[in-house]
Protein backbone atom coordinates (compact mmCIF):
# COMPACT_ATOMS: atom_id res chain seq x y z
CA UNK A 1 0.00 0.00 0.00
CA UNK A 2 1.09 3.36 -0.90
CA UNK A 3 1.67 5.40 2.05
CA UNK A 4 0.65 9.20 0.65
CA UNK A 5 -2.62 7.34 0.20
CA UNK A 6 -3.69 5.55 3.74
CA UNK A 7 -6.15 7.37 5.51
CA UNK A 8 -4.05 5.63 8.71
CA UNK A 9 -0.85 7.37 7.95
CA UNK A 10 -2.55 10.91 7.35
CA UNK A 11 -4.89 10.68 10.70
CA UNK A 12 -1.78 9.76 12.67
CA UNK A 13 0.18 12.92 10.87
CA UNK A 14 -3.25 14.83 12.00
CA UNK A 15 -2.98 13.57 15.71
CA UNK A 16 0.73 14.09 15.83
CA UNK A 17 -0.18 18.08 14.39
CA UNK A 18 -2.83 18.25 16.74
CA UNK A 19 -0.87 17.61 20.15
CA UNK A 20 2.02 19.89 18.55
CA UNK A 21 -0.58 22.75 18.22
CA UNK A 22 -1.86 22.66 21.89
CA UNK A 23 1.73 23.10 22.87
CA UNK A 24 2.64 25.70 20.73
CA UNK A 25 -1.04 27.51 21.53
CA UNK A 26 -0.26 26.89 25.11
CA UNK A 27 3.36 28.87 25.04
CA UNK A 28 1.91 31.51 22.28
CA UNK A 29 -1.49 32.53 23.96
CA UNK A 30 0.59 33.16 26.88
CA UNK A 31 0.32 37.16 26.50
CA UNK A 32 -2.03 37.15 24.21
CA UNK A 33 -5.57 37.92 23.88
CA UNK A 34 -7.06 34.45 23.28
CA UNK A 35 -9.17 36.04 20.31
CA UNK A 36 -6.54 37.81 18.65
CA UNK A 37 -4.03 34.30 18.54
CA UNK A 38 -6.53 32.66 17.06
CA UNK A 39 -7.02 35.33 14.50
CA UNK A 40 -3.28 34.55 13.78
CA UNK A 41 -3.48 31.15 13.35
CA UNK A 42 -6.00 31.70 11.14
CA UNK A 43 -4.10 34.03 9.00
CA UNK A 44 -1.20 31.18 9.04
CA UNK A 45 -3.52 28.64 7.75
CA UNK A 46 -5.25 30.60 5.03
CA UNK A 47 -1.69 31.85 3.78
CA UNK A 48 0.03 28.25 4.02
CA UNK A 49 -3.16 26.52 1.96
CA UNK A 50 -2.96 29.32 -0.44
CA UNK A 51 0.35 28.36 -1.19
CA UNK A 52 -0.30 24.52 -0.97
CA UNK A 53 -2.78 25.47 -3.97
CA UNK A 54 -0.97 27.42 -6.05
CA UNK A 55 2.13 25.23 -5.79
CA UNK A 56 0.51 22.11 -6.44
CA UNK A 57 -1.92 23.60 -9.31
CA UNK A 58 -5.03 22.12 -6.91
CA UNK A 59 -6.63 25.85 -7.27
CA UNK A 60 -10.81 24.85 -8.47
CA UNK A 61 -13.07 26.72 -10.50
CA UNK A 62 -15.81 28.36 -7.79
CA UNK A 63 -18.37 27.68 -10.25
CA UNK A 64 -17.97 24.15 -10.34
CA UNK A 65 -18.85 23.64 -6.48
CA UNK A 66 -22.63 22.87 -5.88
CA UNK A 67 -24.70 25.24 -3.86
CA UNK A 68 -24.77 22.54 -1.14
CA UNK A 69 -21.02 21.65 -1.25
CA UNK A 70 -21.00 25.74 0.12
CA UNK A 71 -23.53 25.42 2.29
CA UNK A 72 -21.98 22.82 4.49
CA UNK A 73 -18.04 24.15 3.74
CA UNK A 74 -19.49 27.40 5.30
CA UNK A 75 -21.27 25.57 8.30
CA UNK A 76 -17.56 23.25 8.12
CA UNK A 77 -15.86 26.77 8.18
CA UNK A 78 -17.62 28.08 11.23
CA UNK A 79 -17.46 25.04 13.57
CA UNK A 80 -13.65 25.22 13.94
CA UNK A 81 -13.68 29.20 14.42
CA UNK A 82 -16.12 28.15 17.14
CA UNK A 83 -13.94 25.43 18.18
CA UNK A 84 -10.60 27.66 18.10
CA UNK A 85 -12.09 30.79 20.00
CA UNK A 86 -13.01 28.04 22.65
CA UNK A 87 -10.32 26.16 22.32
CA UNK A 88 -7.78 29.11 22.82
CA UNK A 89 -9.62 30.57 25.67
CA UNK A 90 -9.59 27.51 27.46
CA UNK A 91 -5.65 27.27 26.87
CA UNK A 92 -5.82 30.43 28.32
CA UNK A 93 -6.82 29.54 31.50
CA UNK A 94 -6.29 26.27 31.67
CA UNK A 95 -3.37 23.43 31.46
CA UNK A 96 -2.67 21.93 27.82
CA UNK A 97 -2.55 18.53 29.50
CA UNK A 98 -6.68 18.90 30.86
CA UNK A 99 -7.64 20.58 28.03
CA UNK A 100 -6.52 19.13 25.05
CA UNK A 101 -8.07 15.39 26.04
CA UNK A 102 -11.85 17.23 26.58
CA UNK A 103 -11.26 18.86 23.08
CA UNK A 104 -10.65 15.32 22.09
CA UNK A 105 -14.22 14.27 23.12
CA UNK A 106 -14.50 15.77 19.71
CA UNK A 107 -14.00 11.80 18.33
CA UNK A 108 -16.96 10.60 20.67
CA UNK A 109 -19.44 13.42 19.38
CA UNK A 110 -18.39 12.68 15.88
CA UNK A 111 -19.12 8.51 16.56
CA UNK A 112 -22.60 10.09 17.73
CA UNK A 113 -23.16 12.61 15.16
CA UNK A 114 -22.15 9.71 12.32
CA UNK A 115 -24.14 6.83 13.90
CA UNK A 116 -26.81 9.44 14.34
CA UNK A 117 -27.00 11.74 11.31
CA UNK A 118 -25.14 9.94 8.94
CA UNK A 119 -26.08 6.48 9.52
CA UNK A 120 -23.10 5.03 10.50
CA UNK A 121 -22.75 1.67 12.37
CA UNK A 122 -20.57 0.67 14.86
CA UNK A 123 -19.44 -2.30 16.19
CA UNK A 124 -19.83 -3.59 19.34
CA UNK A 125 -15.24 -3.13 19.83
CA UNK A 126 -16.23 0.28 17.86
CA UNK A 127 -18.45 1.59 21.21
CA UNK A 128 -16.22 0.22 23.31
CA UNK A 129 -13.66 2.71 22.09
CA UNK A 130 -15.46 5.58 21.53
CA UNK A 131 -17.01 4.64 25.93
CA UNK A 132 -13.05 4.28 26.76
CA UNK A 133 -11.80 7.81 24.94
CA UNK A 134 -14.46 9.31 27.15
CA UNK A 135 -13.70 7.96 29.71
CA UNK A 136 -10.14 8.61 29.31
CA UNK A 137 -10.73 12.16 28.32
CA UNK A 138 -12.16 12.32 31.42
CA UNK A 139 -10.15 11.02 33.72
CA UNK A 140 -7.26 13.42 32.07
CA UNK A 141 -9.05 16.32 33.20
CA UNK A 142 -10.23 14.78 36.55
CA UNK A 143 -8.26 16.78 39.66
């Protein structure tokens, strides 16, 4: 198998980006208004996929992309500003180490959300993972 295309190789690149950003977040927001790092994180990501696209040639047509296919990039768009402003504040004030696992209950709503709204199954070893990252998460951020 081709490693560029595994899912498993990019989602443990993702986790491995994800625990590197709540410690970098963690030293940056430091003296920082929560709001305002997020806003340049934000400016870091838009500039680094711009250049992604125009490197790679991956730039698409905006008339080619369904009405719906915006719709739900939008909605996709706003959830992780929500999640960031959150997610910064509570770096803010609070330890990396508590508050990065809770973000993580992230992967037990989206088991939910699937199983729920996008008709997912799960196995029985399935909800036995999602019940122990919960329950991990939890106990993370237990005092």
């Amino acid at each position: 198998m081709n490693l560029i295309s595994s899912w498993q190789v990019w989602a443990v690149l993702s986790a491995l980006f994800a625990a590197l950003t709540a410690i970098f977040a963690k030293v940056g927001v430091e003296n920082v208004n929560a709001d305002f790092a997020t806003f340049i994180r934000t400016i870091v990501i838009l500039v680094t996929l711009a250049f992604i696209l125009l490197a790679t040639g991956q730039f698409q047509s905006p008339g080619t992309i369904a009405p719906r296919s915006y719709l739900f990039l939008l909605l996709s768009g706003l959830a992780p500003g929500a999640s960031w402003i959150c997610y910064f504040r509570a770096l803010k004030i609070g330890e990396a180490a508590k508050v990065a696992p809770i973000d993580k209950l992230s992967v037990v709503l989206v088991a939910l959300f699937g199983v729920v709204f996008l008709g997912e199954r799960l196995t029985a070893p399935n909800w036995l993972g999602v019940a122990l990252i919960a329950v991990g998460a939890i106990l993370i951020a237990y005092r």
